[in-house]
PDB file of N, CA and C in Angstrom:
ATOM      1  N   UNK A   1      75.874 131.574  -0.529  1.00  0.00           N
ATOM      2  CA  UNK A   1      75.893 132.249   0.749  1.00  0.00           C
ATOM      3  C   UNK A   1      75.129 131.419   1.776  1.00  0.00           C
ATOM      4  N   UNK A   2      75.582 131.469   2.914  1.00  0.00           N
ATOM      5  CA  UNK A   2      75.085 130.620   4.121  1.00  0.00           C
ATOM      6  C   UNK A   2      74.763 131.894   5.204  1.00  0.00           C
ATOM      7  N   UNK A   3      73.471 131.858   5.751  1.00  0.00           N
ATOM      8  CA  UNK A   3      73.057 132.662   6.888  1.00  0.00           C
ATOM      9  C   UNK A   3      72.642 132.227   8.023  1.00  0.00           C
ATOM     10  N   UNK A   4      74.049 132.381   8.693  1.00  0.00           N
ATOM     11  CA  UNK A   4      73.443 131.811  10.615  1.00  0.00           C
ATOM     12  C   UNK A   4      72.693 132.913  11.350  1.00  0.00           C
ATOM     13  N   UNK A   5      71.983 132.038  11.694  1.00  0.00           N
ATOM     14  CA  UNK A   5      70.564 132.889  12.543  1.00  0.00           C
ATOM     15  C   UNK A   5      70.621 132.377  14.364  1.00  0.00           C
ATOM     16  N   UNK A   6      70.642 133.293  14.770  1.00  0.00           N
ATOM     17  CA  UNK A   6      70.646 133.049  16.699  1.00  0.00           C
ATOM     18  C   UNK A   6      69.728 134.112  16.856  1.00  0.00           C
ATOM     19  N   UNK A   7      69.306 133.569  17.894  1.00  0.00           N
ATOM     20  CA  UNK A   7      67.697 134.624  19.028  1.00  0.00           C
ATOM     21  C   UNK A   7      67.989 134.342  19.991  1.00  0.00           C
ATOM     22  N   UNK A   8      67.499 135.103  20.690  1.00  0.00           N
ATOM     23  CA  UNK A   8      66.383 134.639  21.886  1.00  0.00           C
ATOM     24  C   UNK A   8      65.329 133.785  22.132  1.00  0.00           C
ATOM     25  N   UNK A   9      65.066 133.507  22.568  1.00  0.00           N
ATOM     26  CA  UNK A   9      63.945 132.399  23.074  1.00  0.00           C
ATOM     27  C   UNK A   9      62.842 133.191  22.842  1.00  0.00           C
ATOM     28  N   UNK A  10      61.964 132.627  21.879  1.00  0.00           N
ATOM     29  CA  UNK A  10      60.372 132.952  22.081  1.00  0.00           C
ATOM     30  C   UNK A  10      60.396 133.926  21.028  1.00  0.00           C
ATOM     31  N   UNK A  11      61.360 134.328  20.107  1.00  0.00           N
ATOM     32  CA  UNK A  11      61.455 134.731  18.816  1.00  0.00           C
ATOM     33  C   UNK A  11      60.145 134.676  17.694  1.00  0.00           C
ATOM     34  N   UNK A  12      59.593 135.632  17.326  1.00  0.00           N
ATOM     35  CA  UNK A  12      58.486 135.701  16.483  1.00  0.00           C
ATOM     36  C   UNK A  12      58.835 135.843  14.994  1.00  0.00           C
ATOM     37  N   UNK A  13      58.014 134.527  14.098  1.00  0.00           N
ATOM     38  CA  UNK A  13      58.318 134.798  13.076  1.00  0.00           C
ATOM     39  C   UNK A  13      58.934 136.390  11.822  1.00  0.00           C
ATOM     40  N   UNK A  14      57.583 137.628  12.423  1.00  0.00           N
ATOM     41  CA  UNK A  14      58.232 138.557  12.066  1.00  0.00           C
ATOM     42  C   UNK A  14      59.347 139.226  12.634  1.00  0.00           C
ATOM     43  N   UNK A  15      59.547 138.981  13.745  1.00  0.00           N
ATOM     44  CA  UNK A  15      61.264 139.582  14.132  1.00  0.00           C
ATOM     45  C   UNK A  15      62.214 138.817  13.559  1.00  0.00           C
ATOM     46  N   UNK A  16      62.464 137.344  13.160  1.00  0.00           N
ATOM     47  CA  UNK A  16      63.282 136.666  12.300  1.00  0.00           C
ATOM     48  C   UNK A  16      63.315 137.149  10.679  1.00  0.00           C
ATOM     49  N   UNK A  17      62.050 137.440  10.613  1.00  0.00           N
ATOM     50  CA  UNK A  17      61.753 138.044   8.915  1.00  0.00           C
ATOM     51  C   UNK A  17      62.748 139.507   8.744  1.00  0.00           C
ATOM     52  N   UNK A  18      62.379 140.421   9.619  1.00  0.00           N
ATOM     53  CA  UNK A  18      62.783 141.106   9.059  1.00  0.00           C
ATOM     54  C   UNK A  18      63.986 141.326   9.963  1.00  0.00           C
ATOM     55  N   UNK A  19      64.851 140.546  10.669  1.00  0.00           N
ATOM     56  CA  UNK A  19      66.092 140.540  11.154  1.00  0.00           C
ATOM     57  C   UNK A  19      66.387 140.215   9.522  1.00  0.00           C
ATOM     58  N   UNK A  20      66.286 138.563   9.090  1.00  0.00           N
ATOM     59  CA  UNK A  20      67.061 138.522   7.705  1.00  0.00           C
ATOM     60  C   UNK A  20      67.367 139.100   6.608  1.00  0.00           C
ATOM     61  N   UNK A  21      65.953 140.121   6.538  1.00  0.00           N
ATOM     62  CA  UNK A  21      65.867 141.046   5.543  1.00  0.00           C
ATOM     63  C   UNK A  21      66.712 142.188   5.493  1.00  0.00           C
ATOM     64  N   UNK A  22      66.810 143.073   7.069  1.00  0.00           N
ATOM     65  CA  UNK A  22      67.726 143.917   7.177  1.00  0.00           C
ATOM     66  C   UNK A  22      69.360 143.368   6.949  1.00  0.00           C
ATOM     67  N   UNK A  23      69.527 142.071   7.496  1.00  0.00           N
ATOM     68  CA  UNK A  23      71.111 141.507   7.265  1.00  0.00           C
ATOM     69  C   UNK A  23      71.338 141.857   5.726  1.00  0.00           C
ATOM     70  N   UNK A  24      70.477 140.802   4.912  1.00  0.00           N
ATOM     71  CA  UNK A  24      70.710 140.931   3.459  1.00  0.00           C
ATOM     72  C   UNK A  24      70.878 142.385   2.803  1.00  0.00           C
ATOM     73  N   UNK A  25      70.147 143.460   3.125  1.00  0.00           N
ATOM     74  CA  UNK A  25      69.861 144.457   2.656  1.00  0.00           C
ATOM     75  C   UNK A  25      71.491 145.666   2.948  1.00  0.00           C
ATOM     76  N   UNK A  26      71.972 145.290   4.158  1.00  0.00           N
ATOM     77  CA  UNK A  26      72.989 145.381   5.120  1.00  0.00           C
ATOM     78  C   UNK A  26      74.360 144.907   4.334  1.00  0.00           C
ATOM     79  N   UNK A  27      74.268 143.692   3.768  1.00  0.00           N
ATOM     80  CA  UNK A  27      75.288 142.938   2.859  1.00  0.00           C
ATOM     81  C   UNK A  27      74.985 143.246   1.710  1.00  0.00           C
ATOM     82  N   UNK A  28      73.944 143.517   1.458  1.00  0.00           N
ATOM     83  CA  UNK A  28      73.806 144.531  -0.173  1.00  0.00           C
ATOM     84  C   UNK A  28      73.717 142.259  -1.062  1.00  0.00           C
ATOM     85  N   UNK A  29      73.076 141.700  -0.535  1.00  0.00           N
ATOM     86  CA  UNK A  29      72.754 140.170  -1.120  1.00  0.00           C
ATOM     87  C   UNK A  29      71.549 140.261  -1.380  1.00  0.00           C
ATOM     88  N   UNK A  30      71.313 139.440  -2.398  1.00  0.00           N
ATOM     89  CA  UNK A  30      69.786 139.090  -2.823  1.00  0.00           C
ATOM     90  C   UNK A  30      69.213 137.639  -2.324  1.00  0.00           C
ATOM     91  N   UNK A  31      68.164 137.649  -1.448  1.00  0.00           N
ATOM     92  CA  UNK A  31      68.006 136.390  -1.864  1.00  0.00           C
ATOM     93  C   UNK A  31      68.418 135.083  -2.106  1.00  0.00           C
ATOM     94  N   UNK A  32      67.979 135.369  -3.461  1.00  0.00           N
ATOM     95  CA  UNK A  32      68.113 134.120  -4.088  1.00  0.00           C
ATOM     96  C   UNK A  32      69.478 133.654  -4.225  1.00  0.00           C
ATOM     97  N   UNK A  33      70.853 134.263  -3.635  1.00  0.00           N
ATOM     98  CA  UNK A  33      71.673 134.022  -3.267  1.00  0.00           C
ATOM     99  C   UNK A  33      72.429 133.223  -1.962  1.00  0.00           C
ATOM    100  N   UNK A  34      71.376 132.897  -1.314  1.00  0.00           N
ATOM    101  CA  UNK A  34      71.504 132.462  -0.137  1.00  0.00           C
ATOM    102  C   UNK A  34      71.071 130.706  -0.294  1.00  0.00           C
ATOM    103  N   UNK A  35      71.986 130.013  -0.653  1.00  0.00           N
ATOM    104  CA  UNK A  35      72.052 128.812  -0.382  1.00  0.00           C
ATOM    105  C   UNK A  35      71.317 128.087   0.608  1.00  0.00           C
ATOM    106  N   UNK A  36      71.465 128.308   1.884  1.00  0.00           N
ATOM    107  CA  UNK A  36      70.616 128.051   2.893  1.00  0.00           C
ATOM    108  C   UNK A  36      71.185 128.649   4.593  1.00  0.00           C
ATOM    109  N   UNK A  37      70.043 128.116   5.294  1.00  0.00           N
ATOM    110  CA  UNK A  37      70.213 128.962   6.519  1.00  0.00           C
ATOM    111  C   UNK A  37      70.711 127.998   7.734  1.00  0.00           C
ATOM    112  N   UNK A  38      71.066 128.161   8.518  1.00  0.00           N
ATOM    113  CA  UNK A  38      71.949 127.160   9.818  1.00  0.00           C
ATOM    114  C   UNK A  38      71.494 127.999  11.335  1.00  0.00           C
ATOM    115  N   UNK A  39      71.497 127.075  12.042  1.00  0.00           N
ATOM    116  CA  UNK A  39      71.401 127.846  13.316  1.00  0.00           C
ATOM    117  C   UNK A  39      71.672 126.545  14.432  1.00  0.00           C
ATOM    118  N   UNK A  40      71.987 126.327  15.372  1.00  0.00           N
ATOM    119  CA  UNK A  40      72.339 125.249  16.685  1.00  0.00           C
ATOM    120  C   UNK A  40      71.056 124.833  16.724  1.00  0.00           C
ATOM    121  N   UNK A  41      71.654 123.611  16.877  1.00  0.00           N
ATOM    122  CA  UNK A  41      70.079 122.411  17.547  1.00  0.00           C
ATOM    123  C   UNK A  41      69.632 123.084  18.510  1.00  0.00           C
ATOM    124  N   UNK A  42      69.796 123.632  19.291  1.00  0.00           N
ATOM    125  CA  UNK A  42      69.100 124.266  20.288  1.00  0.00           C
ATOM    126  C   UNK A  42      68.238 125.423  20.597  1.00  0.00           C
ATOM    127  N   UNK A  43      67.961 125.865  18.850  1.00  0.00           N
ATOM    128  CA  UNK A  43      66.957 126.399  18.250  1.00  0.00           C
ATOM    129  C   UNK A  43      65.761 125.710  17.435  1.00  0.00           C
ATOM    130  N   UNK A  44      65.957 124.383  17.326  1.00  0.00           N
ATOM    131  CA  UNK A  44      65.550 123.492  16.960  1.00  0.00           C
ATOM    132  C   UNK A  44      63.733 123.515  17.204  1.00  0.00           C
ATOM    133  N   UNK A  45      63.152 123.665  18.115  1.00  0.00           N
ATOM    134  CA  UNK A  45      62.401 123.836  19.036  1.00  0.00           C
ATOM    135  C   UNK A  45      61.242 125.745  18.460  1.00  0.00           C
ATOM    136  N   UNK A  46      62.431 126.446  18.021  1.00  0.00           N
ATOM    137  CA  UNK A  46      62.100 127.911  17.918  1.00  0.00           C
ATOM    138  C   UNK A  46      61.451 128.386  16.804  1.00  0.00           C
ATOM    139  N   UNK A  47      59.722 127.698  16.817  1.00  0.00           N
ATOM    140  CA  UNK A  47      58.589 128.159  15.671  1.00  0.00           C
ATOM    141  C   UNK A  47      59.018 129.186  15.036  1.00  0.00           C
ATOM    142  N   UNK A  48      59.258 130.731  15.689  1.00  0.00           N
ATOM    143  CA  UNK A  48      59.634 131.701  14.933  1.00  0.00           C
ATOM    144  C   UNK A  48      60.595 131.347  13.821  1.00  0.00           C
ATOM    145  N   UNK A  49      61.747 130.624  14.093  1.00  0.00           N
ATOM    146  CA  UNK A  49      63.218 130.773  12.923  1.00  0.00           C
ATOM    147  C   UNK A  49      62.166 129.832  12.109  1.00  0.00           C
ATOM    148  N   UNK A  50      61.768 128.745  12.382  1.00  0.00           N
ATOM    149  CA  UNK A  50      61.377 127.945  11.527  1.00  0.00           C
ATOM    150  C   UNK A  50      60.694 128.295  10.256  1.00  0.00           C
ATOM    151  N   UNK A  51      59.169 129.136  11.064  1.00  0.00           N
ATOM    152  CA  UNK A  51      58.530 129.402  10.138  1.00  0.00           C
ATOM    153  C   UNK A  51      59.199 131.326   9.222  1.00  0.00           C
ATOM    154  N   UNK A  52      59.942 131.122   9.622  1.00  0.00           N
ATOM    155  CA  UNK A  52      60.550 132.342   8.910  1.00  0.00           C
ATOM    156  C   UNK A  52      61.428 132.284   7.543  1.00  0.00           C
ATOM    157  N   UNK A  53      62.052 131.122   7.915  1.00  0.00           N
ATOM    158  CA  UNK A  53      62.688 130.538   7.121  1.00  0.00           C
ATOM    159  C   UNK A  53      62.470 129.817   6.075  1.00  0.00           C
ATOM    160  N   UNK A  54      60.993 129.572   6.807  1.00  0.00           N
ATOM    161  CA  UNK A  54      59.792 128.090   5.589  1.00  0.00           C
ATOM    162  C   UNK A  54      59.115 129.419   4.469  1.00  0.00           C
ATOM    163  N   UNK A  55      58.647 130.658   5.221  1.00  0.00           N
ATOM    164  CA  UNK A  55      58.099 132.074   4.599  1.00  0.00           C
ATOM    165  C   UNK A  55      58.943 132.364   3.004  1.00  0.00           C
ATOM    166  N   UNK A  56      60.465 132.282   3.699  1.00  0.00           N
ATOM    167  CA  UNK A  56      61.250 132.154   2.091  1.00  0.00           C
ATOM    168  C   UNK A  56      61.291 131.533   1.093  1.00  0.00           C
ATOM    169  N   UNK A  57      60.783 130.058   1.534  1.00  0.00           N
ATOM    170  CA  UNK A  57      60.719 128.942   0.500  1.00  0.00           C
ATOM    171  C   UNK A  57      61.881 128.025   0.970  1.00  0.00           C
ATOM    172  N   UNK A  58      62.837 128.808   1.789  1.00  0.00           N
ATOM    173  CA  UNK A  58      64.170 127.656   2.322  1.00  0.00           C
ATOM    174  C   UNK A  58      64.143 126.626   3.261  1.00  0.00           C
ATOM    175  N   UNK A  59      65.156 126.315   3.592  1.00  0.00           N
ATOM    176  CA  UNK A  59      65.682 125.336   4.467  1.00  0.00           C
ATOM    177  C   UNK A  59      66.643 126.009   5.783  1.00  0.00           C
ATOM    178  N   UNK A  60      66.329 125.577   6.835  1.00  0.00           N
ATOM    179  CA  UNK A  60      67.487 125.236   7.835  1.00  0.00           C
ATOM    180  C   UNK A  60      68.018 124.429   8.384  1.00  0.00           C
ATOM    181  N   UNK A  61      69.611 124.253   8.103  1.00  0.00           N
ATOM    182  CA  UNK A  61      69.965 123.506   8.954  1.00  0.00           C
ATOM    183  C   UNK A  61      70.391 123.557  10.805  1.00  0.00           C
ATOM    184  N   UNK A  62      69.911 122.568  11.479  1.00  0.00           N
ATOM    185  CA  UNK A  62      70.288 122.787  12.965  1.00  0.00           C
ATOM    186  C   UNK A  62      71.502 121.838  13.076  1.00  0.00           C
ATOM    187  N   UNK A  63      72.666 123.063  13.900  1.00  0.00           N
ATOM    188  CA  UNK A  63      73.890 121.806  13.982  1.00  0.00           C
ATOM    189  C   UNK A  63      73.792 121.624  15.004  1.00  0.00           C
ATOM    190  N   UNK A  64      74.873 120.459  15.166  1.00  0.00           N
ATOM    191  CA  UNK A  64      75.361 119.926  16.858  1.00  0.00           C
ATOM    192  C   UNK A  64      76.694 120.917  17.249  1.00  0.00           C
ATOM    193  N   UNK A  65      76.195 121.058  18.764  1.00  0.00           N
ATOM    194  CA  UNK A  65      77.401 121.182  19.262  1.00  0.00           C
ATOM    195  C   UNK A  65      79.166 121.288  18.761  1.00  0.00           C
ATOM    196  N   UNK A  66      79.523 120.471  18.538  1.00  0.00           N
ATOM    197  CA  UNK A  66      80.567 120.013  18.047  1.00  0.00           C
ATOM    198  C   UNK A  66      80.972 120.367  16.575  1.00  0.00           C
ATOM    199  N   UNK A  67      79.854 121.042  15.801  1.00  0.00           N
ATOM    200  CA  UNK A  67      80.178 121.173  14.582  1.00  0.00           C
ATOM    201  C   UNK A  67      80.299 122.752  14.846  1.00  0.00           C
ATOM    202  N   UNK A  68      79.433 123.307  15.244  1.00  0.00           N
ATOM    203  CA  UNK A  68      79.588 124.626  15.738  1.00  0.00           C
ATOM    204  C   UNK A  68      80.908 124.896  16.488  1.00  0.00           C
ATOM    205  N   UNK A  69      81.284 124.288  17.173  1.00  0.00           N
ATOM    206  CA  UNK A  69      82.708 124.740  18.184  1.00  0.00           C
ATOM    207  C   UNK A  69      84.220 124.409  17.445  1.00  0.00           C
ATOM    208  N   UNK A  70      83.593 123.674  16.205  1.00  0.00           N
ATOM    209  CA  UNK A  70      84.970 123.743  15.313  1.00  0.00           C
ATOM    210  C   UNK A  70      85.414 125.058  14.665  1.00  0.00           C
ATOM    211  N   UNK A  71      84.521 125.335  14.558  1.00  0.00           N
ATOM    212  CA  UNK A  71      84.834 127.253  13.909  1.00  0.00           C
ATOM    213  C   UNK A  71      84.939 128.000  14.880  1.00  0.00           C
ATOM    214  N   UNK A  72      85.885 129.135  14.756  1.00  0.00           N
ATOM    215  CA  UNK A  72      86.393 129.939  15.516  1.00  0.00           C
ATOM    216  C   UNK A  72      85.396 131.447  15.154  1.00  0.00           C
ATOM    217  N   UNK A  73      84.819 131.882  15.543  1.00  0.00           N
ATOM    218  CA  UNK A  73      84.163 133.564  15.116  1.00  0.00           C
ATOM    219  C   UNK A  73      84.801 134.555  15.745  1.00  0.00           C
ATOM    220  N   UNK A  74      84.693 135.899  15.104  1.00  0.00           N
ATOM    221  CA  UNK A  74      85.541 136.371  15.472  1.00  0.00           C
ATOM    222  C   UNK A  74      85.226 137.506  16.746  1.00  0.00           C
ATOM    223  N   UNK A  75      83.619 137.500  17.221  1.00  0.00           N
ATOM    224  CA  UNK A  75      82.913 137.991  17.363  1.00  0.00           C
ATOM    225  C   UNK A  75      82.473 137.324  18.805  1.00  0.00           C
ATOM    226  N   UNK A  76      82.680 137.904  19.947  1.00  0.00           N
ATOM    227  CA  UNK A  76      82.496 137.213  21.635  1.00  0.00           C
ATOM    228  C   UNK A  76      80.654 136.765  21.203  1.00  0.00           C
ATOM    229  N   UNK A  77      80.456 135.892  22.030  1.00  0.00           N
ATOM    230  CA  UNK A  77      78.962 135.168  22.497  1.00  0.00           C
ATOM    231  C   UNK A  77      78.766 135.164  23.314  1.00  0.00           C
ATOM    232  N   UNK A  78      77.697 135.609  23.718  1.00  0.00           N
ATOM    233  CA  UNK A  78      76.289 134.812  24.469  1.00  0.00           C
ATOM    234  C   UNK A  78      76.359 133.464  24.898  1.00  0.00           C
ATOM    235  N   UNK A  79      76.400 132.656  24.022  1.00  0.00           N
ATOM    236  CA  UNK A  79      76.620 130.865  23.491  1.00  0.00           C
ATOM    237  C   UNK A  79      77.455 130.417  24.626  1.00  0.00           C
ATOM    238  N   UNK A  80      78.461 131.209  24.820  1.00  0.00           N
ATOM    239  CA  UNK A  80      79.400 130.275  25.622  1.00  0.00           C
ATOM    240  C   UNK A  80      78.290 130.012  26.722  1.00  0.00           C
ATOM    241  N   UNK A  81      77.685 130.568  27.334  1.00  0.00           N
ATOM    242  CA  UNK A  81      76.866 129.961  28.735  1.00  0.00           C
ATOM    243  C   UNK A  81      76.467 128.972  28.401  1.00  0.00           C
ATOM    244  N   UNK A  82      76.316 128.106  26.894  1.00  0.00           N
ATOM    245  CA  UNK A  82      75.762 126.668  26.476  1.00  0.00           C
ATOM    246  C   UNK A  82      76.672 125.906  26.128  1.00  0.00           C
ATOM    247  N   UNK A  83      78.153 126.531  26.419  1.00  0.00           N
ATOM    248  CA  UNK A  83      79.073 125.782  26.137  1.00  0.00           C
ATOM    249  C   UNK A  83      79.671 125.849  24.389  1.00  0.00           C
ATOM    250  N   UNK A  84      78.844 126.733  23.852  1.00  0.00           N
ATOM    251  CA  UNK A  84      79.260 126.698  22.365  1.00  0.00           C
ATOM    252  C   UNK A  84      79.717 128.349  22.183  1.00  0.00           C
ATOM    253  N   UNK A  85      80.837 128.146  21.169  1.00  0.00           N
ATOM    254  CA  UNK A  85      82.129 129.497  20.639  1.00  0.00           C
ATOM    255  C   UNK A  85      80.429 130.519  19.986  1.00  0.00           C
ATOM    256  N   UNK A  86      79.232 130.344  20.160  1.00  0.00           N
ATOM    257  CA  UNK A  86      78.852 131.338  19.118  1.00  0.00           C
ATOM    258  C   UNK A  86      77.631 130.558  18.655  1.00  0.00           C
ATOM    259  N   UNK A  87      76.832 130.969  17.571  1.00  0.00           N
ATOM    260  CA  UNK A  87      75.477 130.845  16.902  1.00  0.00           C
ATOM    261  C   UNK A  87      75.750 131.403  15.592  1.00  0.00           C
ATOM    262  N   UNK A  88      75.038 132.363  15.519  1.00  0.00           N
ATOM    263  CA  UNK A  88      75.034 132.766  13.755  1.00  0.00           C
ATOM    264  C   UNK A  88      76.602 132.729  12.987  1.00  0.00           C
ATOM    265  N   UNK A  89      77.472 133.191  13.722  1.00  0.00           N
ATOM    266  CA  UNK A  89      78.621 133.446  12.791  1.00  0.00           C
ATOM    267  C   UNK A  89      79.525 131.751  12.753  1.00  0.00           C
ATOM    268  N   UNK A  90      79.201 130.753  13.947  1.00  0.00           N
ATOM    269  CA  UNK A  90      79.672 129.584  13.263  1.00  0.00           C
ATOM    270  C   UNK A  90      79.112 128.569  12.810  1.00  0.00           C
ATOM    271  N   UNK A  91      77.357 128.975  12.462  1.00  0.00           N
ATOM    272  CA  UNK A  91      77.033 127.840  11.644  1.00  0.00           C
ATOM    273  C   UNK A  91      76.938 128.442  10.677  1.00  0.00           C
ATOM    274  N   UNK A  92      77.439 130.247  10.307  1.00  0.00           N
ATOM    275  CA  UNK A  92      76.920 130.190   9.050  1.00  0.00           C
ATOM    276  C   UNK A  92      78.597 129.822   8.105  1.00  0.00           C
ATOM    277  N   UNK A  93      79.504 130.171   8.964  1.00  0.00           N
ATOM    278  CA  UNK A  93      81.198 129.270   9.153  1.00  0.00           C
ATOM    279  C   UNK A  93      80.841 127.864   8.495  1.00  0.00           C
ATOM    280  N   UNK A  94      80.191 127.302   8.962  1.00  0.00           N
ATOM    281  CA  UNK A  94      80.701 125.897   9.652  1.00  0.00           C
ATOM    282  C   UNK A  94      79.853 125.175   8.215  1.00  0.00           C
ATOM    283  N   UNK A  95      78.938 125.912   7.342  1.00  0.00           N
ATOM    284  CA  UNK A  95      78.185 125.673   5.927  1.00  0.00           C
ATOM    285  C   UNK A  95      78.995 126.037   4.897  1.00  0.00           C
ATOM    286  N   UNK A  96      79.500 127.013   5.230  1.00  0.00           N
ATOM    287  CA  UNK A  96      80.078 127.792   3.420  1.00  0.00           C
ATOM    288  C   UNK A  96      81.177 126.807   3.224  1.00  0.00           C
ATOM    289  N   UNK A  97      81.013 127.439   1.673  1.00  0.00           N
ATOM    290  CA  UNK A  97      82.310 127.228   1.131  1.00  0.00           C
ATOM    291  C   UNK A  97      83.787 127.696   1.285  1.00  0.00           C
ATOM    292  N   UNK A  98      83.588 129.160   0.931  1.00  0.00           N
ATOM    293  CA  UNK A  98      85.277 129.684   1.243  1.00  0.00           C
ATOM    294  C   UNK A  98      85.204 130.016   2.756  1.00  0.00           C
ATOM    295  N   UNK A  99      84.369 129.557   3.777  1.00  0.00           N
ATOM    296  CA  UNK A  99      84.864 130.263   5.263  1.00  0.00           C
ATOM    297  C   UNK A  99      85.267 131.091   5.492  1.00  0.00           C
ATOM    298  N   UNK A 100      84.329 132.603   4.981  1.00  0.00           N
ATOM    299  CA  UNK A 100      84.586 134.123   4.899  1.00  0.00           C
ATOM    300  C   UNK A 100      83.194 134.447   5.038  1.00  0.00           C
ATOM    301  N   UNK A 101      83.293 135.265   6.803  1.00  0.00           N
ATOM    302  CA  UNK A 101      82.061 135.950   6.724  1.00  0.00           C
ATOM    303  C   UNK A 101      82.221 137.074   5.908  1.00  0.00           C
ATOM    304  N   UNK A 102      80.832 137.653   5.117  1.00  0.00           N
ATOM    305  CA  UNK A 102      80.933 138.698   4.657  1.00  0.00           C
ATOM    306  C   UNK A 102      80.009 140.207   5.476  1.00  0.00           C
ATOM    307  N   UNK A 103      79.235 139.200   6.357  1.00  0.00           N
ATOM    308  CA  UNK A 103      78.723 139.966   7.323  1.00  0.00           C
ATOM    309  C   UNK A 103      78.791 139.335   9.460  1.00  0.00           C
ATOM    310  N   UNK A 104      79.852 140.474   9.963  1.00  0.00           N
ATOM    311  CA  UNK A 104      79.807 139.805  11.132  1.00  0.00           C
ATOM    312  C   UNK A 104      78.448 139.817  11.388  1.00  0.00           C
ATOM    313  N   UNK A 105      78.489 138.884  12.743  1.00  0.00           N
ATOM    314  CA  UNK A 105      77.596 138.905  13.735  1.00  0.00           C
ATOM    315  C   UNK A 105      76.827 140.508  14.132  1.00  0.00           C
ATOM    316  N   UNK A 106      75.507 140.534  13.778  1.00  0.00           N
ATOM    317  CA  UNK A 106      74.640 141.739  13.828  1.00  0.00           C
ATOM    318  C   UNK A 106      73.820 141.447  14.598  1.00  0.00           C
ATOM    319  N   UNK A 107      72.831 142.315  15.565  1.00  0.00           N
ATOM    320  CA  UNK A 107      72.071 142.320  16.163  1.00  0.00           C
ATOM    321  C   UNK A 107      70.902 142.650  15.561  1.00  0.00           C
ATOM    322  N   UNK A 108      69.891 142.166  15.634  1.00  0.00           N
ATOM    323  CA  UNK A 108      68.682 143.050  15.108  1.00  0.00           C
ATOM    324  C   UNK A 108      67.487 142.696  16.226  1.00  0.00           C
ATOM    325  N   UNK A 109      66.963 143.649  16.684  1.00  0.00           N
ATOM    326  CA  UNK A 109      65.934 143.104  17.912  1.00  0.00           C
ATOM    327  C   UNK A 109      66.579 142.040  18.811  1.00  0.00           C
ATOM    328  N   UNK A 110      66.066 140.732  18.834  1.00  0.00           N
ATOM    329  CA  UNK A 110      66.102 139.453  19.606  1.00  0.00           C
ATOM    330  C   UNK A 110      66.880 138.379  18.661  1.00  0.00           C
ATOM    331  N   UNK A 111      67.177 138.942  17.645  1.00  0.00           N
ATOM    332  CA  UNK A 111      67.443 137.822  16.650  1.00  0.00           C
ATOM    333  C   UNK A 111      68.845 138.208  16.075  1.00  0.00           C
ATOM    334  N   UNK A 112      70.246 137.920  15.798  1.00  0.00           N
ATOM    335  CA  UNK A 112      71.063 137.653  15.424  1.00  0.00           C
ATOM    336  C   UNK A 112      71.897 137.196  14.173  1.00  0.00           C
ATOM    337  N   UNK A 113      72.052 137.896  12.966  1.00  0.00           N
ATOM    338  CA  UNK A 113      72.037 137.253  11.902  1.00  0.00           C
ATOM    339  C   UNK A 113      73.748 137.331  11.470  1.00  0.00           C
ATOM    340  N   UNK A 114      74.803 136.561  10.696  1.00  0.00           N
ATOM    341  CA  UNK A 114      75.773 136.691  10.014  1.00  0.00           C
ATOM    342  C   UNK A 114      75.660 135.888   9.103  1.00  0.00           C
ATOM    343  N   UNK A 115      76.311 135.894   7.850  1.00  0.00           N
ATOM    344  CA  UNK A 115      76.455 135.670   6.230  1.00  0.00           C
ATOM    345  C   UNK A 115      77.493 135.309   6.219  1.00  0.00           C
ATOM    346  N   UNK A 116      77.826 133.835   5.554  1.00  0.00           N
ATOM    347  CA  UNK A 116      79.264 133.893   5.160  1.00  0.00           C
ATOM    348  C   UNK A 116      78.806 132.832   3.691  1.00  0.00           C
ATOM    349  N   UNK A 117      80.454 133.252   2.764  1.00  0.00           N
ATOM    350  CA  UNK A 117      80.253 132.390   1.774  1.00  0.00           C
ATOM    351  C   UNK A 117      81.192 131.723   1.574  1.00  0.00           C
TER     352      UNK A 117
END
């Protein structure tokens, strides 16, 4: 499982924590099922995802542009004002394997989570 993560700006580690926690809990996933996490370079910068993500023991990847806008979501964005189709639902697209979200694009507070595997 791959989990794309999008915020807001200025995102606090615990609003990323327990945005992910409610997603997973939401998708009925464990954990230790989650391969790793993705979000746009342009979160790159955003202590909160980081250290939220480091809290699990995981990894994130930040994509470019261009890798993100190859996937289609099915789910309108925010993003487009940066020129990109979306955040959570196409990097977590743009990682998996079978290219099936199993959780759209959710809101939780400031932070944004979808699952795909």
């Amino acid at each position: 499982m791959v989990v794309g993560v999008g915020s807001r700006r200025g995102v606090t580690r615990e609003e990323v924590r327990a945005a992910i926690e409610c997603a997973l809990r939401d998708a009925r996933i464990d954990l230790d099922c989650v391969k790793i996490f993705a979000s746009s370079r342009l979160k790159k910068d955003e202590a909160g995802i980081k250290d939220a993500i480091e809290s699990f023991g995981r990894e994130i990847v930040f994509l470019d542009d261009e890798t993100i806008n190859a996937h289609t979501p099915p789910s309108p964005s925010e993003a487009s004002r940066f020129n990109l189709v979306g955040v959570a639902e196409p990097c977590a697209l743009a990682l998996s394997e079978e290219k099936d979200l199993i959780l759209t694009k959710r809101r939780y507070g400031r932070v944004t989570i979808a699952i795909a595997r």
